[in-house]
Protein backbone atom coordinates (compact mmCIF):
# COMPACT_ATOMS: atom_id res chain seq x y z
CA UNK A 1 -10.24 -66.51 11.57
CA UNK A 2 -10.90 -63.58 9.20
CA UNK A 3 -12.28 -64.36 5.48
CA UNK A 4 -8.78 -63.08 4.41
CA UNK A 5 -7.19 -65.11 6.63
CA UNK A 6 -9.05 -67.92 5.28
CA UNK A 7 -7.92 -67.44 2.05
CA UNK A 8 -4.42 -66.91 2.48
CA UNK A 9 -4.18 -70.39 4.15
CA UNK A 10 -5.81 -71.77 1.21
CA UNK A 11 -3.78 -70.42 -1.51
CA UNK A 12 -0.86 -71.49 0.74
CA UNK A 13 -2.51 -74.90 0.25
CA UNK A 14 -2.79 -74.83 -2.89
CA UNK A 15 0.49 -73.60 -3.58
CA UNK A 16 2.39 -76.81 -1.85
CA UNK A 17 0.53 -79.22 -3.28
CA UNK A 18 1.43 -77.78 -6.50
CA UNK A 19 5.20 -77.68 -5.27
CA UNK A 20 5.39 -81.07 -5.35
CA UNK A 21 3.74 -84.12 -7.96
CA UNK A 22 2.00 -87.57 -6.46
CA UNK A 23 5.35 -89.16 -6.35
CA UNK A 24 6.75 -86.30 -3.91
CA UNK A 25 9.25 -85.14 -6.43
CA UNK A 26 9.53 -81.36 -6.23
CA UNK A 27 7.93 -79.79 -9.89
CA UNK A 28 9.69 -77.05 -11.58
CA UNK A 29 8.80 -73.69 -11.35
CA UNK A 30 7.54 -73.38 -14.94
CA UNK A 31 5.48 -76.85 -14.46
CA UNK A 32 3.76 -75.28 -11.55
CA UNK A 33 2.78 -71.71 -13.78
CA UNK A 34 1.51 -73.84 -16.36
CA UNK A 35 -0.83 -76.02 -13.92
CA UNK A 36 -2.35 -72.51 -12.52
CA UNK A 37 -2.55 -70.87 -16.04
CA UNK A 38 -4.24 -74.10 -17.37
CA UNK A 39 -6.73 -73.90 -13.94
CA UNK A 40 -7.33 -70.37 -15.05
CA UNK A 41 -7.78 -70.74 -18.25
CA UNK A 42 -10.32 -73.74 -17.48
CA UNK A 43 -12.12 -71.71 -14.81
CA UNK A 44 -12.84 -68.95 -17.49
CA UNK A 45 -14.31 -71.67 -20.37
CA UNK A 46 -16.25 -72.36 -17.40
CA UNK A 47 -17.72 -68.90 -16.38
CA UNK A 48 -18.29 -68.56 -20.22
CA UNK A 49 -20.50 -71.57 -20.98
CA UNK A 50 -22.73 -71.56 -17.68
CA UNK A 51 -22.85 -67.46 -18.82
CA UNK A 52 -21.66 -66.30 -15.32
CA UNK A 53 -18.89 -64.70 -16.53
CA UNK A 54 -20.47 -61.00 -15.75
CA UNK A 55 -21.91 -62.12 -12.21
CA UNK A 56 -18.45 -63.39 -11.31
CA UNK A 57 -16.67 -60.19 -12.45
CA UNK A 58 -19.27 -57.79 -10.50
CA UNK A 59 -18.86 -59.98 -7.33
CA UNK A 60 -14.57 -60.08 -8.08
CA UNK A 61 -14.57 -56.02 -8.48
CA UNK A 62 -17.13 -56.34 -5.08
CA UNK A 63 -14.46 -57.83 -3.42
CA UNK A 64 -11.98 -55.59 -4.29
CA UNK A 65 -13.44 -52.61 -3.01
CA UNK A 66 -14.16 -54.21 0.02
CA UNK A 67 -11.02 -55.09 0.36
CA UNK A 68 -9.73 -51.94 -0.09
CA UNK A 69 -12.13 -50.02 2.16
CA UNK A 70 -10.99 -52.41 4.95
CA UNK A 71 -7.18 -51.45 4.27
CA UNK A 72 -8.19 -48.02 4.84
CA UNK A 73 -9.88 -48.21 7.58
């Protein structure tokens, strides 16, 4: 299985068990933006205060010209 493969299953993953809360009730659409904005947002005070916010953006725009050179190809 590819790296992107890898990752598509994952955010799959991720995606259902945000569908639906511990009690198996299915969460509304806006509930489930706010849970990914709030993991973003908490990701990025993250990056900030171990000051590897400009690593992580070199290796994110890394990744995206890989990715793209592998679409062309």
């Amino acid at each position: 299985m590819k790296e992107r493969e890898r990752i598509e299953l994952l955010r799959r993953k991720i995606l259902l068990a945000k569908l639906y809360d511990k009690d198996g009730n299915r969460r509304t659409p806006f509930k489930i933006i706010n849970m990914l904005l709030t993991r973003c947002a908490l990701q990025d005070v993250f990056l900030q205060d171990q000051k590897l916010e400009t690593e992580f953006n070199a290796w994110q725009n890394e990744k995206i010209i890989t990715e793209k050179l592998e679409r062309e190809s």
